[in-house]
C-alpha atoms as a PDB file:
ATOM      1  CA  UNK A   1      51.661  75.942  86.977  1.00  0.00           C
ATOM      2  CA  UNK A   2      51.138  78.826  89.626  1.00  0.00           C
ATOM      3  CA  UNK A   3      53.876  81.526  89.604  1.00  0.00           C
ATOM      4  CA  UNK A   4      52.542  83.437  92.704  1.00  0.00           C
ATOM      5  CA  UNK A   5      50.772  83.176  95.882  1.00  0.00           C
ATOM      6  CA  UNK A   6      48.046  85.403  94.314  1.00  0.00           C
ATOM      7  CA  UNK A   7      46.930  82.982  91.565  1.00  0.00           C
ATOM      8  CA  UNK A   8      46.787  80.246  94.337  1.00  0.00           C
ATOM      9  CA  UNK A   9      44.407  82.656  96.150  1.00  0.00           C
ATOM     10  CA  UNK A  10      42.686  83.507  92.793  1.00  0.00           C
ATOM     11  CA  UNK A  11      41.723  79.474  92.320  1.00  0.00           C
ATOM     12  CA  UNK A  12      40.527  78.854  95.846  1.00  0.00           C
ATOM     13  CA  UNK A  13      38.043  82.212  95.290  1.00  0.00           C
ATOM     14  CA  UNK A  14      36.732  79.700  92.934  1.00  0.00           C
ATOM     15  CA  UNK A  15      35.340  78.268  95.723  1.00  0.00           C
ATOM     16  CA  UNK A  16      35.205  80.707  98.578  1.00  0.00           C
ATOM     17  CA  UNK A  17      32.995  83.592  98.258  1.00  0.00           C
ATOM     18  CA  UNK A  18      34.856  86.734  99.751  1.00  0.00           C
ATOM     19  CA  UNK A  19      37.213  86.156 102.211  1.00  0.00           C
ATOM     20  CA  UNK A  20      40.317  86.495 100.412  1.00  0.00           C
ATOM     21  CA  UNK A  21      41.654  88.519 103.359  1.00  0.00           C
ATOM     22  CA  UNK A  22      40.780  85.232 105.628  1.00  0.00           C
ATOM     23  CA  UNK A  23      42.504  83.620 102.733  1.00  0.00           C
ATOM     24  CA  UNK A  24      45.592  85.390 103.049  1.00  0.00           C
ATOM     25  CA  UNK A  25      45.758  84.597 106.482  1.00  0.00           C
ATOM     26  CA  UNK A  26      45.731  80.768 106.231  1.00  0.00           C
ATOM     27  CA  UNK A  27      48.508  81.275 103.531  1.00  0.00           C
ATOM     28  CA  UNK A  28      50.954  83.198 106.003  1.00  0.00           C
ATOM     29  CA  UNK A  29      49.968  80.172 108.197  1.00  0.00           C
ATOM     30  CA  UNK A  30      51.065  77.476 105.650  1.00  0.00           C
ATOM     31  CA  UNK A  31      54.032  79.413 104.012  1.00  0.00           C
ATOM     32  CA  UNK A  32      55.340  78.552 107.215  1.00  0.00           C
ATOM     33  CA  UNK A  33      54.377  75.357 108.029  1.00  0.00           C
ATOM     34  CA  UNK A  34      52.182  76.498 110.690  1.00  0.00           C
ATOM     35  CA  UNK A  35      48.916  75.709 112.469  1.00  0.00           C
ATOM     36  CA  UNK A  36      45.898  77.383 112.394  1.00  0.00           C
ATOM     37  CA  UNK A  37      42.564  77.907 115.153  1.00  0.00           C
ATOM     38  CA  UNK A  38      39.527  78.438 113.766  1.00  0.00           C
ATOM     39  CA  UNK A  39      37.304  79.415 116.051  1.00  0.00           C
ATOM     40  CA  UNK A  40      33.547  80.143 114.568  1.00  0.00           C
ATOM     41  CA  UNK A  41      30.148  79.320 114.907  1.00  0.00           C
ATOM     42  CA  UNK A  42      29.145  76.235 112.369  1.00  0.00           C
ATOM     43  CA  UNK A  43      28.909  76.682 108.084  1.00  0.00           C
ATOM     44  CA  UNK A  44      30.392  79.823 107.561  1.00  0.00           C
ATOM     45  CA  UNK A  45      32.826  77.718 105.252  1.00  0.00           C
ATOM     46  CA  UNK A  46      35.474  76.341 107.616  1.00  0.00           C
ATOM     47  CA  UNK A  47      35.512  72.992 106.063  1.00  0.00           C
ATOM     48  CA  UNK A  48      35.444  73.819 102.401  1.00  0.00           C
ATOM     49  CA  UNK A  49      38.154  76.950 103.400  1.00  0.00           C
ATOM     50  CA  UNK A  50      40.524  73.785 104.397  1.00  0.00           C
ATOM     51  CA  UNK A  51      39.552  71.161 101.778  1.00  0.00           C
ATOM     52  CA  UNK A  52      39.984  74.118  98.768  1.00  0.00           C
ATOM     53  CA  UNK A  53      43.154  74.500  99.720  1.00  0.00           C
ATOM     54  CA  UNK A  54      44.171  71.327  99.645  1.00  0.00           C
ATOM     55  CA  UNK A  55      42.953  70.224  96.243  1.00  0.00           C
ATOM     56  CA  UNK A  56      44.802  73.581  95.567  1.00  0.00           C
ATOM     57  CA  UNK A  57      47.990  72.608  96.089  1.00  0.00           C
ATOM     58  CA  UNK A  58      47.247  69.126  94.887  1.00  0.00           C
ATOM     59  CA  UNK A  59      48.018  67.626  98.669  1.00  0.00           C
ATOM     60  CA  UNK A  60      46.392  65.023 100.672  1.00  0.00           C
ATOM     61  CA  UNK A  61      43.660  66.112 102.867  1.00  0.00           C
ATOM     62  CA  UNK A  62      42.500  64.145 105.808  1.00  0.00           C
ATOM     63  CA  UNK A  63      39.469  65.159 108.099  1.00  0.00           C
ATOM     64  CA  UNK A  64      39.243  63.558 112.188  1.00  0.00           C
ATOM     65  CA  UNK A  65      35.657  64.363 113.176  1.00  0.00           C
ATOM     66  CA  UNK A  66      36.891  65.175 117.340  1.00  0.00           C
ATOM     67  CA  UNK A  67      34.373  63.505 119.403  1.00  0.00           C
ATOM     68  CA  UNK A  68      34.820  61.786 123.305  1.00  0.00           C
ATOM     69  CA  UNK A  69      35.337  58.405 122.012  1.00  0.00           C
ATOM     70  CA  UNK A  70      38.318  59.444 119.303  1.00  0.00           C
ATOM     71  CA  UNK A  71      41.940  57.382 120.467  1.00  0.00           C
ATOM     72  CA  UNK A  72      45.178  58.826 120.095  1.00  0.00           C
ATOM     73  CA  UNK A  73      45.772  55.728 118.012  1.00  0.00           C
ATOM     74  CA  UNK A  74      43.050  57.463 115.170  1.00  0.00           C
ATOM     75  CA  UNK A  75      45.246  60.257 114.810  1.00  0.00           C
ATOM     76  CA  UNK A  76      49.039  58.877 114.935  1.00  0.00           C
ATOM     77  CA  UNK A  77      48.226  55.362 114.049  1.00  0.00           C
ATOM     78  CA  UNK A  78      49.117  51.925 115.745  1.00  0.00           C
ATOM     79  CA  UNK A  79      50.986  48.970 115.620  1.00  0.00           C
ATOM     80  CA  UNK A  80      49.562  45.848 114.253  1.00  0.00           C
ATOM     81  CA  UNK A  81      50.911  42.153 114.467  1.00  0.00           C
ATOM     82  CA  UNK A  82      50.855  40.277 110.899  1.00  0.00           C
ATOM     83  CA  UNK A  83      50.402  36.625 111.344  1.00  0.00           C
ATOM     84  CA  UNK A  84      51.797  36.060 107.959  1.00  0.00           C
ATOM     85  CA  UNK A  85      55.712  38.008 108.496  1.00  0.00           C
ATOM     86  CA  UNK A  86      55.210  37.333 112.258  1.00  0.00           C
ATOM     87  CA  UNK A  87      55.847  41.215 112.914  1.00  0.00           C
ATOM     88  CA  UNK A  88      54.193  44.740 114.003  1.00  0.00           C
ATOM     89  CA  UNK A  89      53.129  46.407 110.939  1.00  0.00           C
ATOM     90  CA  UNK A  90      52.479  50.147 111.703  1.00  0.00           C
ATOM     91  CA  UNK A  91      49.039  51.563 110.382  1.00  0.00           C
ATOM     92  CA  UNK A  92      49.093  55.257 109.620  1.00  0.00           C
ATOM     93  CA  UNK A  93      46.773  57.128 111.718  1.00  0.00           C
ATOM     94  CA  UNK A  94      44.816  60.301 109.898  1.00  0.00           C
ATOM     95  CA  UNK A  95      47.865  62.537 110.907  1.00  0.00           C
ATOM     96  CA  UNK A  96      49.960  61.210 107.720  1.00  0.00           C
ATOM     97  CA  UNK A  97      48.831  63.960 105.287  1.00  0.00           C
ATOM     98  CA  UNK A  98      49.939  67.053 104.107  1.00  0.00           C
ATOM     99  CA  UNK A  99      46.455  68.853 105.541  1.00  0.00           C
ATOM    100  CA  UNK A 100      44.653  67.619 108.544  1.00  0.00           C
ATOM    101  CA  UNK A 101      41.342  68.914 109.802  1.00  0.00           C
ATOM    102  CA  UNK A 102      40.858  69.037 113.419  1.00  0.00           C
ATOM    103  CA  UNK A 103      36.916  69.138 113.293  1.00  0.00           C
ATOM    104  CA  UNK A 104      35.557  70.211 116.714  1.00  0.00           C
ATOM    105  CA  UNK A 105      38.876  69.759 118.474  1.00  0.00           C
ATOM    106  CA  UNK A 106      37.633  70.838 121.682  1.00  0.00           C
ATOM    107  CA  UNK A 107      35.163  67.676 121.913  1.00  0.00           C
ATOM    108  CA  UNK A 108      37.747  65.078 121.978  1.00  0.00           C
ATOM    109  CA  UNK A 109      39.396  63.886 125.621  1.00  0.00           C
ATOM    110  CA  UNK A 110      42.575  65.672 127.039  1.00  0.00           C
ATOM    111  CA  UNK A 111      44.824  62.691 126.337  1.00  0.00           C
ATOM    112  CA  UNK A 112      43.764  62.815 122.407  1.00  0.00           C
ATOM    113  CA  UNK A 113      44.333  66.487 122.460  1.00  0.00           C
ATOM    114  CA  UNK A 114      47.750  65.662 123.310  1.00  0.00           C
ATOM    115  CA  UNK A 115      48.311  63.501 120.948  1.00  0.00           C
ATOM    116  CA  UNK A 116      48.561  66.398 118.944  1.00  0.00           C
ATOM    117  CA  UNK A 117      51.429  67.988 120.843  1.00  0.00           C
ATOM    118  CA  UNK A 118      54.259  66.169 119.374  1.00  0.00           C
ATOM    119  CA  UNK A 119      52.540  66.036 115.158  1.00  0.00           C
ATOM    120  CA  UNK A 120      51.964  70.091 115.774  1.00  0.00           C
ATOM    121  CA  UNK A 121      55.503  70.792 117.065  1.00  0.00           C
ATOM    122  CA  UNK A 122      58.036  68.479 115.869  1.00  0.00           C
ATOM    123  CA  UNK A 123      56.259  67.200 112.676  1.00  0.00           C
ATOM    124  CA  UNK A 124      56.287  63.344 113.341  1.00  0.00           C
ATOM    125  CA  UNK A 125      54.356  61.100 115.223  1.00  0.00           C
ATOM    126  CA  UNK A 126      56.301  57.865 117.911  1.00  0.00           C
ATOM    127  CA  UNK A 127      54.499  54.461 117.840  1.00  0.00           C
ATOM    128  CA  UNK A 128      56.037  51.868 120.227  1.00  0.00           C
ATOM    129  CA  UNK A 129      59.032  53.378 120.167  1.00  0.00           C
ATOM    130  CA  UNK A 130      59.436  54.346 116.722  1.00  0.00           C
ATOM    131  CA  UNK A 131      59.229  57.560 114.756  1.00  0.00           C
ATOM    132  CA  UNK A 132      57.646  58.356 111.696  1.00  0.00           C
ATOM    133  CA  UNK A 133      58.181  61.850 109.815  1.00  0.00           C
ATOM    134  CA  UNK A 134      54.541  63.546 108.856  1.00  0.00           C
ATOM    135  CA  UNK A 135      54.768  64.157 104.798  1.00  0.00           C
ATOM    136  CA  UNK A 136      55.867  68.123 103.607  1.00  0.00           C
ATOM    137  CA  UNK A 137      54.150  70.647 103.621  1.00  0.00           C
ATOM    138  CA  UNK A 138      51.967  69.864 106.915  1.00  0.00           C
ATOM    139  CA  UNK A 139      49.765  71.778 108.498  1.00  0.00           C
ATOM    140  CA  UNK A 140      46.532  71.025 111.100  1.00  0.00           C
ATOM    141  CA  UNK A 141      43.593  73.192 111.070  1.00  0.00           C
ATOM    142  CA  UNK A 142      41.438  72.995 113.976  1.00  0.00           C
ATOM    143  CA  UNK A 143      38.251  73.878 114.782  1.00  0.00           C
ATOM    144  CA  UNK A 144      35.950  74.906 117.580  1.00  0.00           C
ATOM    145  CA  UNK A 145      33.038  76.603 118.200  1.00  0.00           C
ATOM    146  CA  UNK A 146      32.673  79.765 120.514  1.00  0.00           C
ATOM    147  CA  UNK A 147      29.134  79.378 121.371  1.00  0.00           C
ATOM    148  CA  UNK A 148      28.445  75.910 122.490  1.00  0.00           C
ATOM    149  CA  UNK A 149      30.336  74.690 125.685  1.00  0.00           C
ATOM    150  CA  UNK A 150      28.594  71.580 126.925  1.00  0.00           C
ATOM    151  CA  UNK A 151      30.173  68.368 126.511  1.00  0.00           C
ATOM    152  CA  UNK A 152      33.780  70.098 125.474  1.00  0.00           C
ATOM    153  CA  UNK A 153      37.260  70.201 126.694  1.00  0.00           C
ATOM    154  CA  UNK A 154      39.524  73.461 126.575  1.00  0.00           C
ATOM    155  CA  UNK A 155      41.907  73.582 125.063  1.00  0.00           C
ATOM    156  CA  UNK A 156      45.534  73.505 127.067  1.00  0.00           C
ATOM    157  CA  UNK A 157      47.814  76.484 127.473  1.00  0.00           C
ATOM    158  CA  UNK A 158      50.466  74.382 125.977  1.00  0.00           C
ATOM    159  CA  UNK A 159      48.489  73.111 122.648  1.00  0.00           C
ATOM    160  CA  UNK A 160      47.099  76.512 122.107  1.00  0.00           C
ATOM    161  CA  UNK A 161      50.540  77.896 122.180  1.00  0.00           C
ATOM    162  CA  UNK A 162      51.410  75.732 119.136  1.00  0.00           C
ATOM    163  CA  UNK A 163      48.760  77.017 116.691  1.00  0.00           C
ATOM    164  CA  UNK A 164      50.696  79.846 114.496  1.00  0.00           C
ATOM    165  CA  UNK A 165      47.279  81.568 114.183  1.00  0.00           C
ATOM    166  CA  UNK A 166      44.039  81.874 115.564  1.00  0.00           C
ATOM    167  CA  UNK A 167      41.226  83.164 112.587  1.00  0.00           C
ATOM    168  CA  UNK A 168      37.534  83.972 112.669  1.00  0.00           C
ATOM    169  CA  UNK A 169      36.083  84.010 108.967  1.00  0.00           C
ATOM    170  CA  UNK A 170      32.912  85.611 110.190  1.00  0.00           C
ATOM    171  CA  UNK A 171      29.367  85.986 108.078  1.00  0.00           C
ATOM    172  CA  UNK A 172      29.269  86.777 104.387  1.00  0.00           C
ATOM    173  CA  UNK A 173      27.291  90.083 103.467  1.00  0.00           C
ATOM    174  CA  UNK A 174      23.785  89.839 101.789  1.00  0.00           C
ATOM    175  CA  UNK A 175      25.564  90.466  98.449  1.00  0.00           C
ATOM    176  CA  UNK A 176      27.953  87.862  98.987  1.00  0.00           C
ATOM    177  CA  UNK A 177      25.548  85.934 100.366  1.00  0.00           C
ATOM    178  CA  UNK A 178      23.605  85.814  97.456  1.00  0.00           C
ATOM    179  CA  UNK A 179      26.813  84.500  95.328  1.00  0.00           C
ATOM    180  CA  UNK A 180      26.981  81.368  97.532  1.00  0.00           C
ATOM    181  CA  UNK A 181      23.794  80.665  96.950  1.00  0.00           C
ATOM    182  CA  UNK A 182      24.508  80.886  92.599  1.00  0.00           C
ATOM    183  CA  UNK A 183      27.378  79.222  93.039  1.00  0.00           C
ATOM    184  CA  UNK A 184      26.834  76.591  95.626  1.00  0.00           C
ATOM    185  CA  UNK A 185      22.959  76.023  94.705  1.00  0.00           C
ATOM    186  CA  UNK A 186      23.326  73.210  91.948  1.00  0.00           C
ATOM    187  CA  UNK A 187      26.829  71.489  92.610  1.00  0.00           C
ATOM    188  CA  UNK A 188      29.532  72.147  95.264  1.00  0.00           C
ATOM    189  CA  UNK A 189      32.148  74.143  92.793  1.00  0.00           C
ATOM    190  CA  UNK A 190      34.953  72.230  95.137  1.00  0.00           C
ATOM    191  CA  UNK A 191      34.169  68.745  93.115  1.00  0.00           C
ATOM    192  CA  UNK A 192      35.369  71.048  90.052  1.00  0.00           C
ATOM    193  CA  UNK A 193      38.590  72.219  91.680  1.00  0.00           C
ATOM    194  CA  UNK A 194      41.625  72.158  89.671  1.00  0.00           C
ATOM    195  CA  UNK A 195      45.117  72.382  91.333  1.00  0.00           C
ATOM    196  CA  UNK A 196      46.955  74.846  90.394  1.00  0.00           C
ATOM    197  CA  UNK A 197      50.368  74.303  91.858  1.00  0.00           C
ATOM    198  CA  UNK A 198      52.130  71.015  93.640  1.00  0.00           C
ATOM    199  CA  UNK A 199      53.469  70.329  97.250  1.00  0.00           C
ATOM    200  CA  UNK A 200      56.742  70.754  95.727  1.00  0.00           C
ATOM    201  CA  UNK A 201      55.567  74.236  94.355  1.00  0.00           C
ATOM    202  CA  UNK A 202      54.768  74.830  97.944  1.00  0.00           C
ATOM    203  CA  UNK A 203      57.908  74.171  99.534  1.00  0.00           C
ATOM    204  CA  UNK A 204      59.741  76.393  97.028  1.00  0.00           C
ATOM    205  CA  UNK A 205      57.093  79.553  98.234  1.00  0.00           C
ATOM    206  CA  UNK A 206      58.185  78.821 101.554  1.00  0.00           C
ATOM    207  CA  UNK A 207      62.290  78.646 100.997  1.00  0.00           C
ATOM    208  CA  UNK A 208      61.430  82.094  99.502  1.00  0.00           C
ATOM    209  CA  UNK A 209      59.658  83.527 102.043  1.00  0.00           C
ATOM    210  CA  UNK A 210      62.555  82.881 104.962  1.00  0.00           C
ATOM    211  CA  UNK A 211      64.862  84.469 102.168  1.00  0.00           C
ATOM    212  CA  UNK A 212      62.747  87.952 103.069  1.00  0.00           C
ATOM    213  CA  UNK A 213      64.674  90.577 104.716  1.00  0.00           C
ATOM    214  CA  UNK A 214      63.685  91.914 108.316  1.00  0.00           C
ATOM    215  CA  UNK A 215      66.273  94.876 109.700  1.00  0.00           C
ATOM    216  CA  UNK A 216      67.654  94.304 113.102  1.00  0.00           C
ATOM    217  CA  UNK A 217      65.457  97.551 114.359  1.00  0.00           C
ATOM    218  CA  UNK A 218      62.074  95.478 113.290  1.00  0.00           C
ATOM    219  CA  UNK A 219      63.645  92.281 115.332  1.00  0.00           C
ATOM    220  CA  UNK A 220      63.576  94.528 118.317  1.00  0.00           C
ATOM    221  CA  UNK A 221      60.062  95.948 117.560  1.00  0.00           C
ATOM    222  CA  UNK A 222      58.840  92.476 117.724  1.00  0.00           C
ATOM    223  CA  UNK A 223      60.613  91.389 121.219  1.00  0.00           C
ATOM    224  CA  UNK A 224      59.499  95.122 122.078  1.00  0.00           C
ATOM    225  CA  UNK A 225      55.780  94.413 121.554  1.00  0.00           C
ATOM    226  CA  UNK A 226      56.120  90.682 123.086  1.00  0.00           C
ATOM    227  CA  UNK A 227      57.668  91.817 125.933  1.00  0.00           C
ATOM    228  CA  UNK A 228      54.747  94.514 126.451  1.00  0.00           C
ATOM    229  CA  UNK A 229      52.465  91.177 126.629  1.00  0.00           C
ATOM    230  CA  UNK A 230      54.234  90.362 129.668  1.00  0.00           C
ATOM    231  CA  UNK A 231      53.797  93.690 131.795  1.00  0.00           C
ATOM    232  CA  UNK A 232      50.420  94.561 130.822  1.00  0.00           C
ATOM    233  CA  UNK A 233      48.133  94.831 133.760  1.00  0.00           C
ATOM    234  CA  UNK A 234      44.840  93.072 131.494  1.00  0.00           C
ATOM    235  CA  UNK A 235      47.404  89.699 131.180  1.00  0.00           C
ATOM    236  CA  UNK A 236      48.610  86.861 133.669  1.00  0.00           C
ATOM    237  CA  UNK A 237      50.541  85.306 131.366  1.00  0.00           C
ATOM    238  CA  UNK A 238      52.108  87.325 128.540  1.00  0.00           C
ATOM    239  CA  UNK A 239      53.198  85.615 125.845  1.00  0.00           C
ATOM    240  CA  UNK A 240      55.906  82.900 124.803  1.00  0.00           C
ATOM    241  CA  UNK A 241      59.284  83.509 123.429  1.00  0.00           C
ATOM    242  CA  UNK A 242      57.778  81.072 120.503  1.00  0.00           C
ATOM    243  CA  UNK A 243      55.276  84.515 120.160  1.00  0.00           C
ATOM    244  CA  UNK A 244      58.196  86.163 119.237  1.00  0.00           C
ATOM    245  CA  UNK A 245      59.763  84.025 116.452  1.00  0.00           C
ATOM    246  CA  UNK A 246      56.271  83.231 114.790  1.00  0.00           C
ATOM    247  CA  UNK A 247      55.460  87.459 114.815  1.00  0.00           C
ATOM    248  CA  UNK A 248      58.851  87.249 112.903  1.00  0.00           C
ATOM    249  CA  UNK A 249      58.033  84.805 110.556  1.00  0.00           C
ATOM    250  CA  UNK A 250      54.230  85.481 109.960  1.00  0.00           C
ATOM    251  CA  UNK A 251      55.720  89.314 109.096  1.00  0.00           C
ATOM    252  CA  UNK A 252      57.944  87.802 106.675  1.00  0.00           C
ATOM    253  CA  UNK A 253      54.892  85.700 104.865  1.00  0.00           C
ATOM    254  CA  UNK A 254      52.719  89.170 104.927  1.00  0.00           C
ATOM    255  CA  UNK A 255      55.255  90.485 103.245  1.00  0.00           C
ATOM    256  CA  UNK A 256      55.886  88.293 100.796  1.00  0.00           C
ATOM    257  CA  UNK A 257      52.203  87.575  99.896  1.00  0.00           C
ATOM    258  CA  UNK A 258      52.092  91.624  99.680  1.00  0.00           C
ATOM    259  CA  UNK A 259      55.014  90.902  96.534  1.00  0.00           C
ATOM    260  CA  UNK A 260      57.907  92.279  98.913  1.00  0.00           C
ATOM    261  CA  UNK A 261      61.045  90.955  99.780  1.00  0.00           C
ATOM    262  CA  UNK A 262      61.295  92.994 102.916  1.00  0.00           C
ATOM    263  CA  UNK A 263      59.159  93.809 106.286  1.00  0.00           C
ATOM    264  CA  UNK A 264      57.510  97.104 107.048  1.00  0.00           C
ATOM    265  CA  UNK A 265      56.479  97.531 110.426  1.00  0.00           C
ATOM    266  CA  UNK A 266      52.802  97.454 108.954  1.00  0.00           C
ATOM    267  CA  UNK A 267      53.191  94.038 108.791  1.00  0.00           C
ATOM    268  CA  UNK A 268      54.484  93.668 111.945  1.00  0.00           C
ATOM    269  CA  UNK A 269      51.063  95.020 113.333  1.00  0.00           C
ATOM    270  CA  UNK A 270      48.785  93.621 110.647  1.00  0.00           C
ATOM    271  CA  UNK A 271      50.176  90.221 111.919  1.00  0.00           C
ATOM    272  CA  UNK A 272      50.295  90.982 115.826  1.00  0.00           C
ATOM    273  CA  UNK A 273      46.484  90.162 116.822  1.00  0.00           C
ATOM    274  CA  UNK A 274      46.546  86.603 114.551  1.00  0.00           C
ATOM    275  CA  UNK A 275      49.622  85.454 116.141  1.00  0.00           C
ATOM    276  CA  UNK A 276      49.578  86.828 119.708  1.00  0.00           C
ATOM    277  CA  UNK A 277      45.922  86.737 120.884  1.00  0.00           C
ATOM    278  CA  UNK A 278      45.590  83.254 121.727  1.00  0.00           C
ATOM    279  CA  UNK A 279      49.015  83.036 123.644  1.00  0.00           C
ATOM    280  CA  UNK A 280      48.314  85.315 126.681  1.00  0.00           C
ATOM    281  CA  UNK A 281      45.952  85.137 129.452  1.00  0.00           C
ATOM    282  CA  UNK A 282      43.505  87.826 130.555  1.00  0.00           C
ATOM    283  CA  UNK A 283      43.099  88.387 134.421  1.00  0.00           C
ATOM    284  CA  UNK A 284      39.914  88.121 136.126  1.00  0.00           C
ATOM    285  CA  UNK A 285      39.479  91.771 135.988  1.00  0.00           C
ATOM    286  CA  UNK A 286      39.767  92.288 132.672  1.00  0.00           C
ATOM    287  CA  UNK A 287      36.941  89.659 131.815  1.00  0.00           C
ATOM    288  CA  UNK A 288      35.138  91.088 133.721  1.00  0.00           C
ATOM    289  CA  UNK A 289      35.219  94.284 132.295  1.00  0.00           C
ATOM    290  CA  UNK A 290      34.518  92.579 128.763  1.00  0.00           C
ATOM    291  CA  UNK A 291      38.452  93.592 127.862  1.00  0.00           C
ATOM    292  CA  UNK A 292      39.444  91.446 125.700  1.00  0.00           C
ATOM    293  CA  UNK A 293      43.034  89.538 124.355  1.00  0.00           C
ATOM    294  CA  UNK A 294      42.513  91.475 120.993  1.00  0.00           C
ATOM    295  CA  UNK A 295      41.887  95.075 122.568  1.00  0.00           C
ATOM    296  CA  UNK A 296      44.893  94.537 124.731  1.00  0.00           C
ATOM    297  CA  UNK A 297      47.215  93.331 121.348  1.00  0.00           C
ATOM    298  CA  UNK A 298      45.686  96.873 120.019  1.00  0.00           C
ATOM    299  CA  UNK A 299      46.443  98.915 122.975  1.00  0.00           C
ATOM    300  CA  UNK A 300      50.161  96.972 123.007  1.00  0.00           C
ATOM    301  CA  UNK A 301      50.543  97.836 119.865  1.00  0.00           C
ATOM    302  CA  UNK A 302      49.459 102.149 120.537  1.00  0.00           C
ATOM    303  CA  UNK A 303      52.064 101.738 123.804  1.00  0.00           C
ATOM    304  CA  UNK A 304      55.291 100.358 121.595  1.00  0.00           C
ATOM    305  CA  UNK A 305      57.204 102.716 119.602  1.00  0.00           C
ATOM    306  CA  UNK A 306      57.230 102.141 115.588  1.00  0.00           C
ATOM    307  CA  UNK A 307      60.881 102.273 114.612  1.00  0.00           C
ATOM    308  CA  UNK A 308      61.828 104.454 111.449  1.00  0.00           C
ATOM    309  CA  UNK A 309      63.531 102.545 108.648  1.00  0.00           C
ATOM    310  CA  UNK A 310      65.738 104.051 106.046  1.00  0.00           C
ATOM    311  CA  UNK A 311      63.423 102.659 102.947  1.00  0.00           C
ATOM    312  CA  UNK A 312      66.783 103.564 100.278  1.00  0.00           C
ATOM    313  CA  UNK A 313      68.441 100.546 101.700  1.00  0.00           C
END
């Protein structure tokens, strides 16, 4: 089986043609249990990005097509009466997997958005009363697309607040281009997929990426370049303290995909625009000058001292 997070993101370049950068990012995502935004225009590979990684890691994959007339009940299931044992029976709703796509999240109703709130943060899902725990590792992937508005609902402060990331994955170049069309031209190379590593292979990546090191000076950085997000004058709303702890942990994931048991401040930055954009809230002003969240991460980022670390530790 897999010994390493790069032979994991050698199989899924089975499949994806030249992205393993975008790659890496969804695995700092689900080393941590964390969400990811997608946010692209439609069949630059968002779908077979999600599904690849799934058969990856042998889990169970689940797709909710978002659309006006999708119930909360779709997503965390329902209660059903059986005649037979003269009791509610609960039906598991497409939530009860280890990877669920979001499809066009921003087309579904505010209350089904919602619905989300509780499976994204706390990793179970209450019918009637009850709880049910989602299966380890979980992770949603969500998508939405940039261009067309009509007939779609944004996204609350509060859901997009619990994504861990927010990812583009962008158009191939002609060269690469030309690959997907070898490659993907006869027979989807996804139906060929072989997993390379279990769930339970998973959850031992991620107990060893909270056992990476991060010096007290780099904690600081972080709240440093957080707090910056709060006295900018581009931003309304700066970002969470929950911006803080999943800077930390993403760093910790870069790191550790990178084959280090310790955070640089490189990976501090290479992590802040993924993790940060999303959570803050550009002023009038700054929209209107076309400023936008990631060019005020950047200029955060040039404004917040780098702290030196003593690299013989």
């Amino acid at each position: 089986m897999v010994k390493s997070v790069e032979e994991l993101l050698d199989n899924m370049e089975k499949v994806i043609v030249g992205k393993r950068f975008v790659l890496k990012h969804f695995l700092v995502a689900l080393l941590n249990d964390g969400h990811v935004l997608i946010e692209d225009v439609p069949g630059v590979g968002k779908t077979q990005i999600v599904a690849c990684m799934a058969r990856s890691v042998n889990g169970m994959f689940n797709r909710i097509q978002f659309t006006p007339d999708v119930m909360p009940s779709d997503i965390m299931g329902f209660s059903m009466f059986n005649p037979a044992t003269r009791e509610f029976e609960y039906r598991e709703g497409a939530a009860m997997c280890n990877f669920l796509l979001a499809d066009e999240i921003n087309r579904s109703s505010p209350k089904t958005q919602s619905s989300l709130l509780e499976i994204m943060e706390e990793y179970q899902v209450t019918v009637d009363g009850k709880t049910y725990p989602i299966p380890k590792p979980f992770m949603v992937l969500a998508t939405q697309n940039p261009i067309e508005s009509f007939g779609t609902y944004p996204l609350p402060e509060a859901q997009m607040d619990r994504f861990f990331l927010k990812l583009t994955i962008g158009y191939p170049s002609k060269s690469e281009e030309k690959l997907i069309i070898d490659r993907f031209g006869i027979e989807n190379p996804l139906r060929k997929l072989s997993p390379v590593c279990s769930t339970s292979d998973l959850l031992k990546f991620q107990e060893d990426v909270r056992n990476v090191k991060v010096e007290e000076c780099l904690k600081s950085y972080i709240i440093e370049i957080v707090s910056e997000t709060r006295e900018n004058q581009h931003i309304t709303v700066g970002c969470s303290p929950r911006g803080s702890l999943n800077l930390y942990r993403a760093s910790k994931a870069w790191a550790y995909i990178k084959g280090r048991d310790y955070v640089l401040p490189d990976d501090i930055q290479d992590m802040a625009i993924p993790v940060l954009s999303h959570r803050i809230i550009m002023n009038q002003e700054a929209k209107m000058e076309n400023i936008t969240s990631d060019n005020v991460i950047e200029e955060v980022l040039l404004n917040v001292k780098v702290p030196a670390l003593d690299l013989a530790l």
